[in-house]
N, C-alpha and C. Protein backbone atom coordinates (compact mmCIF):
# COMPACT_ATOMS: atom_id res chain seq x y z
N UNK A 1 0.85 -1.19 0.00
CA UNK A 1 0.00 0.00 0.00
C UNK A 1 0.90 1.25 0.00
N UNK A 2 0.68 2.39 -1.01
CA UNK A 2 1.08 3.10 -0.98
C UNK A 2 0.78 4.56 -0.14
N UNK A 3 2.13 4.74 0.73
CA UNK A 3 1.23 6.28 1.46
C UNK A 3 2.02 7.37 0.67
N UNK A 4 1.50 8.22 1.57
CA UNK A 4 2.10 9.79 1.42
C UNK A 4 3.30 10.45 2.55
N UNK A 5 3.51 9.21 2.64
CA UNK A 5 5.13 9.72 3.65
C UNK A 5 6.53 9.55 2.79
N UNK A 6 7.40 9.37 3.59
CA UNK A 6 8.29 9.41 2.86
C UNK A 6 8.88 8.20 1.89
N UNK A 7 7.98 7.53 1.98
CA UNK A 7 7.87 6.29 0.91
C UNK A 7 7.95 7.43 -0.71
N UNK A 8 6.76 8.22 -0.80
CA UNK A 8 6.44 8.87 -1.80
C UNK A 8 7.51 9.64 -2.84
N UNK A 9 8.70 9.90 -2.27
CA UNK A 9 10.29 10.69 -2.70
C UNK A 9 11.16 9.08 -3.02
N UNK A 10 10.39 8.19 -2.31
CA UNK A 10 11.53 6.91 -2.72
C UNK A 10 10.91 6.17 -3.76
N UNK A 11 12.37 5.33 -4.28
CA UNK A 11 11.69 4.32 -5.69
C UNK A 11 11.40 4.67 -6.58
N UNK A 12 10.89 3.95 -7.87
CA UNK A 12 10.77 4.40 -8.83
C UNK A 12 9.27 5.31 -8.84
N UNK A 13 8.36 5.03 -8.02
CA UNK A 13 6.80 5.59 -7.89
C UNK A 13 7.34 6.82 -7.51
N UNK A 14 7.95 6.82 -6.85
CA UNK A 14 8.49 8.53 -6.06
C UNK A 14 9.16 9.00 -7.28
N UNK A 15 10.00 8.74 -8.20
CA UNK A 15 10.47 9.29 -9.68
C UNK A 15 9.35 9.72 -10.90
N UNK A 16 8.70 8.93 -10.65
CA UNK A 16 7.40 8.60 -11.49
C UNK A 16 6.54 10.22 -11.31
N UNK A 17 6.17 9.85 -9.88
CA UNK A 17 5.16 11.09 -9.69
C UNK A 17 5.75 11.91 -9.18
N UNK A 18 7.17 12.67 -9.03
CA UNK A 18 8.14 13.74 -9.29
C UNK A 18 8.05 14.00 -10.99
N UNK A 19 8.20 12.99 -11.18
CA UNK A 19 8.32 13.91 -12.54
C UNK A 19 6.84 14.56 -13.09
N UNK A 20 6.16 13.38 -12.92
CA UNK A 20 4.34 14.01 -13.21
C UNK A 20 4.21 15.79 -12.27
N UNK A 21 4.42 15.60 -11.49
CA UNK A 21 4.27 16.92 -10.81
C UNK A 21 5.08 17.57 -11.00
N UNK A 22 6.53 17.42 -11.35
CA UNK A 22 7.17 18.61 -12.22
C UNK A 22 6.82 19.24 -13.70
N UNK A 23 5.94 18.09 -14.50
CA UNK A 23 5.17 18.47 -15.42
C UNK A 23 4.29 19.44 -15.48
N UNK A 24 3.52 18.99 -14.51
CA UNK A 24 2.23 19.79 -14.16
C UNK A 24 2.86 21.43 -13.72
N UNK A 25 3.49 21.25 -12.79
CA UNK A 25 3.80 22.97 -12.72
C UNK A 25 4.77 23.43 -13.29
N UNK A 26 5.13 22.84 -14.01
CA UNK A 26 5.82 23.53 -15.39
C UNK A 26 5.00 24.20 -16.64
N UNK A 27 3.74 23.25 -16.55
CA UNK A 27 2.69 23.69 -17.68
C UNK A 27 1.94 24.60 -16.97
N UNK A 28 2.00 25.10 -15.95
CA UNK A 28 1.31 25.64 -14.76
C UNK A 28 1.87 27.05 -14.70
N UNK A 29 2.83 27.03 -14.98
CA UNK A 29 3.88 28.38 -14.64
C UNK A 29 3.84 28.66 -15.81
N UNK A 30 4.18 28.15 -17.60
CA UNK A 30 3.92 28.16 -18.78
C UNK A 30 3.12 28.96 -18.99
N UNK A 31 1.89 29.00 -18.47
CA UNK A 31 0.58 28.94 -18.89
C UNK A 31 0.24 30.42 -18.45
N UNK A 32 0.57 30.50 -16.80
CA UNK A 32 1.02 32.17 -16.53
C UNK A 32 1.55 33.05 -16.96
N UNK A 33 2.72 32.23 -17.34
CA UNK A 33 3.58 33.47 -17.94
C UNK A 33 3.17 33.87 -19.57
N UNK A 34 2.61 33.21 -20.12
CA UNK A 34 1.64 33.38 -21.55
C UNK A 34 0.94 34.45 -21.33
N UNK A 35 0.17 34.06 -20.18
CA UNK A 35 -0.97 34.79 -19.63
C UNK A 35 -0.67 36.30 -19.52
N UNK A 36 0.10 36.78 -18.58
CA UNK A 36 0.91 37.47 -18.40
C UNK A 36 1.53 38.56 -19.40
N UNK A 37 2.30 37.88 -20.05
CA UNK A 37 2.80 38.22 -21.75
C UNK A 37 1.37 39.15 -22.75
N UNK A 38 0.64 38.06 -22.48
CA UNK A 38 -0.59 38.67 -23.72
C UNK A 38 -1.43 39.78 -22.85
N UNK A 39 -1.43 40.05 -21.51
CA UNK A 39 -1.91 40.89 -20.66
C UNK A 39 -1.30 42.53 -21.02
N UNK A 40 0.27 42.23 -21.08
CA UNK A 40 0.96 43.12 -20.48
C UNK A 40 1.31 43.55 -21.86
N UNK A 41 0.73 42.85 -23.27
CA UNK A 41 1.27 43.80 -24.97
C UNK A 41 0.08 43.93 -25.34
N UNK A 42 -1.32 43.52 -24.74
CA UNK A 42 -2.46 44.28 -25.08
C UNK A 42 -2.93 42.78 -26.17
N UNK A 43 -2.35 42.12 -26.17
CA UNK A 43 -3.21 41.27 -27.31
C UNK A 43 -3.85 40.31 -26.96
N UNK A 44 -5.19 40.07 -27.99
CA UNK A 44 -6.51 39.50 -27.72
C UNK A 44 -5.79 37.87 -28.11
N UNK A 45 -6.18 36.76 -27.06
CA UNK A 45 -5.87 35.80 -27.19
C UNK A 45 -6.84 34.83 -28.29
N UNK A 46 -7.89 35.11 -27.98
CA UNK A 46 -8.88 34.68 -28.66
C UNK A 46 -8.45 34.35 -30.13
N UNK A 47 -8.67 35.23 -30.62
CA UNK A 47 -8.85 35.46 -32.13
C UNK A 47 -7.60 36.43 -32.60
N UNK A 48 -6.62 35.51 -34.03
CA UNK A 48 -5.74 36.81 -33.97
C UNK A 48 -6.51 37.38 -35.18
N UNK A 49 -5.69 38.85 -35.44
CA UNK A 49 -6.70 39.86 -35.80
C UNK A 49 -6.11 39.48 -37.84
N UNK A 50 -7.41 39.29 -38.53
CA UNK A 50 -6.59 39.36 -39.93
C UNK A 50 -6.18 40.59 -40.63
N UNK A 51 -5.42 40.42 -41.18
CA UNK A 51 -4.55 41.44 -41.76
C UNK A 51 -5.09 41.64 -43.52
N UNK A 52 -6.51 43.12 -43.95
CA UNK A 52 -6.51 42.74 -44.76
C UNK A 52 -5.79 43.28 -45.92
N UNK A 53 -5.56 42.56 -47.08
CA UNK A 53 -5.08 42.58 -48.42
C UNK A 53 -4.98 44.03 -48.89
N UNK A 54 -4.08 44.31 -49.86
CA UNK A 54 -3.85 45.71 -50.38
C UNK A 54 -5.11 46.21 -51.03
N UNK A 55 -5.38 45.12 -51.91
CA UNK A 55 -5.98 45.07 -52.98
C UNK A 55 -7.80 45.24 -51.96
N UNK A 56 -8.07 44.61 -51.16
CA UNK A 56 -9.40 44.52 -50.48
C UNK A 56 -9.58 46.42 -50.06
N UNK A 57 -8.07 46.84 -49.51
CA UNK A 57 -8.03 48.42 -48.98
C UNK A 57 -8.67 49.56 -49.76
N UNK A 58 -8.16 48.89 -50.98
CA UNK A 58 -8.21 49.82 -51.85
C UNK A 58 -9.80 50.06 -52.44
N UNK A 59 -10.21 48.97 -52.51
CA UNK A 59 -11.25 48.80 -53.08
C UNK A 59 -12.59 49.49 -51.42
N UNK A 60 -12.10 49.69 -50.38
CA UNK A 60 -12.79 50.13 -49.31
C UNK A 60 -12.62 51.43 -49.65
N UNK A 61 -11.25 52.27 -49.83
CA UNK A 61 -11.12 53.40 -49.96
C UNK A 61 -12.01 54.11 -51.07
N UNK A 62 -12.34 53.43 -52.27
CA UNK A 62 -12.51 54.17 -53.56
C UNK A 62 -14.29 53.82 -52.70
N UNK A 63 -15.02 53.03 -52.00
CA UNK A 63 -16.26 53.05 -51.68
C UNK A 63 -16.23 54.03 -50.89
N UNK A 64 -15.75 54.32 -49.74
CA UNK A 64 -15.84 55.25 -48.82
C UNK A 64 -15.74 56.75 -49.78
N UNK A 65 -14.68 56.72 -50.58
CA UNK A 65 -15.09 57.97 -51.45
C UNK A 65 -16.45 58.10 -52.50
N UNK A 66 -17.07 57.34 -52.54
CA UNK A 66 -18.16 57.36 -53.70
C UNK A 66 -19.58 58.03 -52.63
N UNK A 67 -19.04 57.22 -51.26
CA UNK A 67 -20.29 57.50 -50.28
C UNK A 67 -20.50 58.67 -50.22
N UNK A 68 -18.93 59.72 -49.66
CA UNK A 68 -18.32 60.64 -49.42
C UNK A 68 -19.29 61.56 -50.56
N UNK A 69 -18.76 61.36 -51.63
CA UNK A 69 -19.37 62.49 -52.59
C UNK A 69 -20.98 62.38 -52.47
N UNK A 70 -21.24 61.11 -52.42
CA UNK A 70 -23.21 60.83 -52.28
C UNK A 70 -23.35 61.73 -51.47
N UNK A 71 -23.04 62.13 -49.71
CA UNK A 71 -23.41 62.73 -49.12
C UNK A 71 -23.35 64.31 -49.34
N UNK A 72 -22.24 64.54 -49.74
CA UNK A 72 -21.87 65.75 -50.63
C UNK A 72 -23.00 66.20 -51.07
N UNK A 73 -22.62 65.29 -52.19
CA UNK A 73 -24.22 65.77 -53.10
C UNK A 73 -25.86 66.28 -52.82
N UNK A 74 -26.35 65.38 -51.82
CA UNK A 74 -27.61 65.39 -51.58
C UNK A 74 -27.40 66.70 -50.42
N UNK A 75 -26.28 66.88 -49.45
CA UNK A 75 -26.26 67.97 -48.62
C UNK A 75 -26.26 69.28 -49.92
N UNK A 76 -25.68 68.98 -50.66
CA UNK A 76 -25.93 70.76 -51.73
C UNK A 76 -27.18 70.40 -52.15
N UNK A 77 -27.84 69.56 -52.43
CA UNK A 77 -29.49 69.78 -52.66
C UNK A 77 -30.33 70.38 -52.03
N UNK A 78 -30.16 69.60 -50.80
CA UNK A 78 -30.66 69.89 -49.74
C UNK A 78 -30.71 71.77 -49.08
N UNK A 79 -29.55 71.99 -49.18
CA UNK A 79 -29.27 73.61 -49.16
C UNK A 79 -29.71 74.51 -50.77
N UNK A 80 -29.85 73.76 -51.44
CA UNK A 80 -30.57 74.67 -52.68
C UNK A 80 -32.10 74.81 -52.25
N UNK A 81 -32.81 73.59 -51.70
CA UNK A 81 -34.17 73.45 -51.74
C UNK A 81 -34.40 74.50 -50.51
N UNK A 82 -33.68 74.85 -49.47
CA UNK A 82 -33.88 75.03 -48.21
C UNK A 82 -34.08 77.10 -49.12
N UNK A 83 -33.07 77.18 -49.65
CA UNK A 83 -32.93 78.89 -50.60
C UNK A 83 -34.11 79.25 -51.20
């Protein structure tokens, strides 16, 4: 029968579950210091963020300008009708 005295540091069972428990808080301390890391540079662990394409930018920019002038536009209407 196995106890928790000093049997537990002897033999190969005492090597066995030394090493299991040096595992464990190794992945334990790992896991903090990750933690830690992604805390302390601001980044979202979750999800990393995609990075998009030149070509996708561009094609946002030339919409955002088309909107741009739409609003343009209908605001000088709008101030003609108001005259």
């Amino acid at each position: 029968m196995m106890g928790w005295g000093w049997g537990f540091f002897g033999g190969l069972w005492g090597l066995f579950w030394m090493l299991i428990f040096i595992l464990i808080l190794g992945a334990v301390i790992y896991a903090i210091i990750v933690l830690i890391r992604g805390l302390a540079t601001g980044q979202q662990t979750q999800q990393p963020v995609q990075q998009p394409s030149e070509k996708h930018l561009e094609q946002e920019i030339r919409s955002l300008k088309s909107e741009i002038e739409e609003i343009k536009r209908l605001l000088s209407e709008r101030k003609r009708e108001e005259k």
